[in-house]
C-alpha atoms as a PDB file:
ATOM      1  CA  UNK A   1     -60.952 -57.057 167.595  1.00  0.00           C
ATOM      2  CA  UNK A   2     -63.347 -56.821 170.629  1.00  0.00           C
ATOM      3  CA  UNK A   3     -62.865 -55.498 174.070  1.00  0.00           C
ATOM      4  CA  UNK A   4     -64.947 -56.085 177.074  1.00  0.00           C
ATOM      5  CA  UNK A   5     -62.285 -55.579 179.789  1.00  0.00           C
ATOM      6  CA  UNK A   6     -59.355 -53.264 179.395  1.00  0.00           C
ATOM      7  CA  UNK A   7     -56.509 -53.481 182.528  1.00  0.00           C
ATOM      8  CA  UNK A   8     -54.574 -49.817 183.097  1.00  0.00           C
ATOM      9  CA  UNK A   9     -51.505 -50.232 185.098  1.00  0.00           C
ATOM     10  CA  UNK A  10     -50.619 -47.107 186.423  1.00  0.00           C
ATOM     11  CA  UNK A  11     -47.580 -45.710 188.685  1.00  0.00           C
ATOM     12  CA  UNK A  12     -49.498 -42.143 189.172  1.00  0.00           C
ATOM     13  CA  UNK A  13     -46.963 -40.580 187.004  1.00  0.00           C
ATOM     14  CA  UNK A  14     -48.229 -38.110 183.940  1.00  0.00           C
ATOM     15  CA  UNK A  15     -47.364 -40.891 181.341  1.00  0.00           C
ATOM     16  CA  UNK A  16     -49.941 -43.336 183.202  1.00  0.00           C
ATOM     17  CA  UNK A  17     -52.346 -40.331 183.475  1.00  0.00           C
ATOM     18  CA  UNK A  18     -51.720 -40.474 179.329  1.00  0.00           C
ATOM     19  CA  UNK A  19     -52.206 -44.455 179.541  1.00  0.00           C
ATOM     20  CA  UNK A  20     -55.806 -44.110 181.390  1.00  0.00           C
ATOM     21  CA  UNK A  21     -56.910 -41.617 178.725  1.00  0.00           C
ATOM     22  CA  UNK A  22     -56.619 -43.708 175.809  1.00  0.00           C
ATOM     23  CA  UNK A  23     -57.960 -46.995 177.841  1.00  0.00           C
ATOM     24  CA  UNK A  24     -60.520 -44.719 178.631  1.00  0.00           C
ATOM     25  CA  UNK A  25     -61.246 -43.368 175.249  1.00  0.00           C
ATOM     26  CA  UNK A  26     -61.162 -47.266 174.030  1.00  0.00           C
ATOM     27  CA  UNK A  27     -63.638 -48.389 176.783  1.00  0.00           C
ATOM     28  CA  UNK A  28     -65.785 -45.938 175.781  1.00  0.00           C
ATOM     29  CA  UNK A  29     -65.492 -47.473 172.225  1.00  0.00           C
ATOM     30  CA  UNK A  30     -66.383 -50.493 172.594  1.00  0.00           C
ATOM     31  CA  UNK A  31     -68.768 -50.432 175.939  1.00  0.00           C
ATOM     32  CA  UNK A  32     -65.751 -52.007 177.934  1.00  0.00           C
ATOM     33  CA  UNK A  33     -64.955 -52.599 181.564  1.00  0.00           C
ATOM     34  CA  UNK A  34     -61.903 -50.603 182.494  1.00  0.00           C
ATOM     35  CA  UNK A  35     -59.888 -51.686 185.555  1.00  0.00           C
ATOM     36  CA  UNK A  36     -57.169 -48.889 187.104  1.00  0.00           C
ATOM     37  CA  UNK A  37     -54.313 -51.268 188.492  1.00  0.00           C
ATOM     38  CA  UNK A  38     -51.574 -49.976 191.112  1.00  0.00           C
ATOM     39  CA  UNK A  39     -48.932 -52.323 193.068  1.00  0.00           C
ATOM     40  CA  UNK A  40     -46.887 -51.441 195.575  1.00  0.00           C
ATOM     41  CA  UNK A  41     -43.378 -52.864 194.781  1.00  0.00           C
ATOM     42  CA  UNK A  42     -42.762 -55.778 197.402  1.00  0.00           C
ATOM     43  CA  UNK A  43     -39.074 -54.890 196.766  1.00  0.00           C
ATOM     44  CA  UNK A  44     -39.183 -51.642 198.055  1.00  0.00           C
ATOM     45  CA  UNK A  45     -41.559 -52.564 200.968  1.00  0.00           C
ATOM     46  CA  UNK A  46     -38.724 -55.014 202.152  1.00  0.00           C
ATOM     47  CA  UNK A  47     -36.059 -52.131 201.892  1.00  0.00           C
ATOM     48  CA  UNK A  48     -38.544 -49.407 203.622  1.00  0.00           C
ATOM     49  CA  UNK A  49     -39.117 -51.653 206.322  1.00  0.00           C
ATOM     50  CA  UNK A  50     -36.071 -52.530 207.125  1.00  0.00           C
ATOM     51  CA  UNK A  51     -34.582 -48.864 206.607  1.00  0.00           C
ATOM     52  CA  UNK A  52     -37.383 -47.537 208.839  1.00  0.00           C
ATOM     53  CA  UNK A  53     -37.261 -50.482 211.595  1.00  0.00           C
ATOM     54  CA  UNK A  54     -40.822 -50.669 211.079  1.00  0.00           C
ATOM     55  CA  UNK A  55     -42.375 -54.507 210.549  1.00  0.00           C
ATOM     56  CA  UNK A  56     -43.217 -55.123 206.651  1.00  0.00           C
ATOM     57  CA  UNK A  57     -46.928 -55.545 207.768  1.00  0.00           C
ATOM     58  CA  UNK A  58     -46.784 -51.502 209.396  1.00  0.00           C
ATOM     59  CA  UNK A  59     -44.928 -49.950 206.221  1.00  0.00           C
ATOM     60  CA  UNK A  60     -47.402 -52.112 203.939  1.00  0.00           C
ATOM     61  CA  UNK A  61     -50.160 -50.340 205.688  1.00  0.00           C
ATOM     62  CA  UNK A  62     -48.195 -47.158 205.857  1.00  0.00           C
ATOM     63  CA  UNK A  63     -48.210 -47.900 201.487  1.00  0.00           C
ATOM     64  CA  UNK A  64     -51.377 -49.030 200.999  1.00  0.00           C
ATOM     65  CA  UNK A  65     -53.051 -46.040 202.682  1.00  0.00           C
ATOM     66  CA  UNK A  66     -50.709 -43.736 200.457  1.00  0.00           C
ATOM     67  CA  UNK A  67     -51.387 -45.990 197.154  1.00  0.00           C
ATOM     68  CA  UNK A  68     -54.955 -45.039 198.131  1.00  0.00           C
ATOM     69  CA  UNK A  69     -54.591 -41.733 198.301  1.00  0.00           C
ATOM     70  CA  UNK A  70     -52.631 -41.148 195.301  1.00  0.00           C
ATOM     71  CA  UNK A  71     -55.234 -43.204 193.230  1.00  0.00           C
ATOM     72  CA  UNK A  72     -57.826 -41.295 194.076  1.00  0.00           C
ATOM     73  CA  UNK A  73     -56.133 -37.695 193.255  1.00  0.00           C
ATOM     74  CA  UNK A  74     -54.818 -39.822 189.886  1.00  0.00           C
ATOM     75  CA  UNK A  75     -58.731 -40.230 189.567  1.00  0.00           C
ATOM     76  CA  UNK A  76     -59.914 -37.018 189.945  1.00  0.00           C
ATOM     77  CA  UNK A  77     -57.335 -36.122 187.819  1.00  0.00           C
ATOM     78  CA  UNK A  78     -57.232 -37.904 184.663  1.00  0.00           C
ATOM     79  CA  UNK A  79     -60.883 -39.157 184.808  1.00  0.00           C
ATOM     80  CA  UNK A  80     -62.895 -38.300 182.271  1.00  0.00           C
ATOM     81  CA  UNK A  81     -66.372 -39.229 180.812  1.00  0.00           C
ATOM     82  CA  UNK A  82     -68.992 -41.698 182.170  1.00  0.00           C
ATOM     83  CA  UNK A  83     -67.348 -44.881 181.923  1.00  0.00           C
ATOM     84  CA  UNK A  84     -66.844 -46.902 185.544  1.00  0.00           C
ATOM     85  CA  UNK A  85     -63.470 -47.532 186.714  1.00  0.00           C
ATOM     86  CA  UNK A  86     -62.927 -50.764 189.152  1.00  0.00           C
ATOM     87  CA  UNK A  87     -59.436 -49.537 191.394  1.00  0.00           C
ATOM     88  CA  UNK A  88     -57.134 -52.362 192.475  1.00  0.00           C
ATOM     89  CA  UNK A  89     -53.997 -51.887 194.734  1.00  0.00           C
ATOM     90  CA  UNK A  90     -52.109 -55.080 195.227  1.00  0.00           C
ATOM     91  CA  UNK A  91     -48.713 -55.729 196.410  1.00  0.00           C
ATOM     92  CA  UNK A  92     -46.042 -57.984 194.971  1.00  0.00           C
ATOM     93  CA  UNK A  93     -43.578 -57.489 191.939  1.00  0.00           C
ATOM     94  CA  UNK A  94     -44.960 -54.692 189.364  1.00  0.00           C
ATOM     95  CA  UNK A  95     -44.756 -57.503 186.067  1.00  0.00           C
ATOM     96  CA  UNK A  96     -46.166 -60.303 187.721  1.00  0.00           C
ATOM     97  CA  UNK A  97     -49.009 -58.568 189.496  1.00  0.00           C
ATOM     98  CA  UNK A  98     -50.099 -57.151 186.192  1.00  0.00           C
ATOM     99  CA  UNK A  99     -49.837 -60.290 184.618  1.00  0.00           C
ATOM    100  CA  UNK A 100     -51.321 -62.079 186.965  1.00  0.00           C
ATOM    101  CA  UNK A 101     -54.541 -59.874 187.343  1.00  0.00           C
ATOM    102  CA  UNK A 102     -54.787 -60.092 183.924  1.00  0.00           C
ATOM    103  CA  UNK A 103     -55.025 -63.520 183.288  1.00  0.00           C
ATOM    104  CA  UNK A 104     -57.286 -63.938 186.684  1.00  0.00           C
ATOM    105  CA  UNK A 105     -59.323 -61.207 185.460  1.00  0.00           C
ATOM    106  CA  UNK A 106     -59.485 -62.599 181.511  1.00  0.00           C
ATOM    107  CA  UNK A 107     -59.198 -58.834 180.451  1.00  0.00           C
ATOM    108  CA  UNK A 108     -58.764 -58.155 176.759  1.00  0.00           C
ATOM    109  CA  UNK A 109     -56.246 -55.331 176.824  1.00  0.00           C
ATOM    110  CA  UNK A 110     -53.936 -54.211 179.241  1.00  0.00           C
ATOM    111  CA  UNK A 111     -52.619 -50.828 179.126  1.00  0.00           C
ATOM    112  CA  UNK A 112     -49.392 -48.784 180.198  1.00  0.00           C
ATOM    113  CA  UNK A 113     -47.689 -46.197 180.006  1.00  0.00           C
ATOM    114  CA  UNK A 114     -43.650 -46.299 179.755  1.00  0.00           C
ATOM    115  CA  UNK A 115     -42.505 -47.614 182.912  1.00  0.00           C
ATOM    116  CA  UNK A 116     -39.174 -47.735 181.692  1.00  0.00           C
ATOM    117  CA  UNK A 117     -36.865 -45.800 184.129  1.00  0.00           C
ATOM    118  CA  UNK A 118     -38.532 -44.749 187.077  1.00  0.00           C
ATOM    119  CA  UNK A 119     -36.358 -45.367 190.111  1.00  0.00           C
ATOM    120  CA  UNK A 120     -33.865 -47.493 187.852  1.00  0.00           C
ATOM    121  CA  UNK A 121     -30.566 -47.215 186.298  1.00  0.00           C
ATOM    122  CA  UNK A 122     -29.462 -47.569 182.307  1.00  0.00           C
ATOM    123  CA  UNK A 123     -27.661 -50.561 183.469  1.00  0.00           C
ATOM    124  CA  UNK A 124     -30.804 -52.085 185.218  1.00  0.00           C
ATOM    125  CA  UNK A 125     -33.037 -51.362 182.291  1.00  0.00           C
ATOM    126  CA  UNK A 126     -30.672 -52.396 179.969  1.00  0.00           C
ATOM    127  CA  UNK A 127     -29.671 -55.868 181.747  1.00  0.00           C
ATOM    128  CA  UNK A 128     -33.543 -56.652 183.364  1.00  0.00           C
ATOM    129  CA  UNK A 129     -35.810 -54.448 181.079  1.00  0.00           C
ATOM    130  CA  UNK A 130     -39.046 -52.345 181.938  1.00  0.00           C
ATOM    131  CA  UNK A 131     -41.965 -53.545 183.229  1.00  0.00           C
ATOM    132  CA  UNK A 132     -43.971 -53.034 180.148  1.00  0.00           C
ATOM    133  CA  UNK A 133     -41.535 -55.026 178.197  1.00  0.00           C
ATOM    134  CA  UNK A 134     -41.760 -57.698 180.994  1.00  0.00           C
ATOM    135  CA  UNK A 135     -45.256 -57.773 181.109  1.00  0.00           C
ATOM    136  CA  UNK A 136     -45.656 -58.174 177.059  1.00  0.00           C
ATOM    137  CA  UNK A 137     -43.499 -61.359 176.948  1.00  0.00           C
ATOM    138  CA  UNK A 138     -45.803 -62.799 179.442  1.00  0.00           C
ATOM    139  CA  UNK A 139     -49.219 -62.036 178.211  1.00  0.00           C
ATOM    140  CA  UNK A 140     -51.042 -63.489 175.518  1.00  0.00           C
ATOM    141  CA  UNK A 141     -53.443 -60.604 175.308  1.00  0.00           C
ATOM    142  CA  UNK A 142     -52.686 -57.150 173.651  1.00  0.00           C
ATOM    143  CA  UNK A 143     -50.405 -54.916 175.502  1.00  0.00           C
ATOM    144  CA  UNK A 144     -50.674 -51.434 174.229  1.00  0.00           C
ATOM    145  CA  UNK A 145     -47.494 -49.145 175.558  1.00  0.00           C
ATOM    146  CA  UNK A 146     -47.918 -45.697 175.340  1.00  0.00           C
ATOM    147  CA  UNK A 147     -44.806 -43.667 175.309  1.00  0.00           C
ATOM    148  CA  UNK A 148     -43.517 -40.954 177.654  1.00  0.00           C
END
């Protein structure tokens, strides 16, 4: 197996900062483009906005400008080695985003760390499942999960 484009989708917590490592370690490996993915949850945009009385286009600003922020501390942070990381921030729902980006991107691997229960219940993840597990019944490529 051969890859030329790995996809990291990353939520800035330490289990993503694990992810990146070993996409990092495997794009070193085989001379691979690696791509750090974040996306701000359109869900939660809708609630913010509407909690804050601030228009969706203000607290998508307001996210995207922290999103940037906290990818570029994730960066200094976890980065290691010479290999070039492309950053994306997108906005939309977490599975779909991923899966769409890497289909649109043809990337070989995509790579995450266990989403599982941030910000949900048991009943949610039992009933609508994590995003990794979402995101691995919709690809066709390789979807490595690395655990907490």
């Amino acid at each position: 197996m051969e890859f030329n484009s790995i996809l990291v989708a990353t939520d800035f917590s330490e289990c993503s900062g694990v992810a990146f490592s070993a996409a990092q370690t495997l794009a070193q490996r085989f001379d691979a483009r690696l791509i750090l993915l974040h996306v701000i949850n359109q869900n939660f945009l809708d609630k913010l906005s509407s909690h804050l009385g601030k228009t969706k286009e203000e607290v998508s600003k307001d996210l995207r400008h922290k999103a940037e922020k906290e990818m570029a501390a994730f960066m200094k942070q976890w980065k290691s080695g010479e290999t070039e990381v492309d950053t994306i921030i997108a906005t939309g729902t977490p599975f779909q985003e991923v899966a769409i980006l890497a289909r649109d991107l043809a990337v070989d691997l995509v790579v995450m760390g266990g989403f599982g229960r941030r910000g949900r219940s048991e009943i949610e993840e039992v009933f609508f499942g994590s995003t990794a597990e979402k995101v691995v019944r919709l690809l066709p490529c390789p979807v490595l999960c690395i655990p907490k």
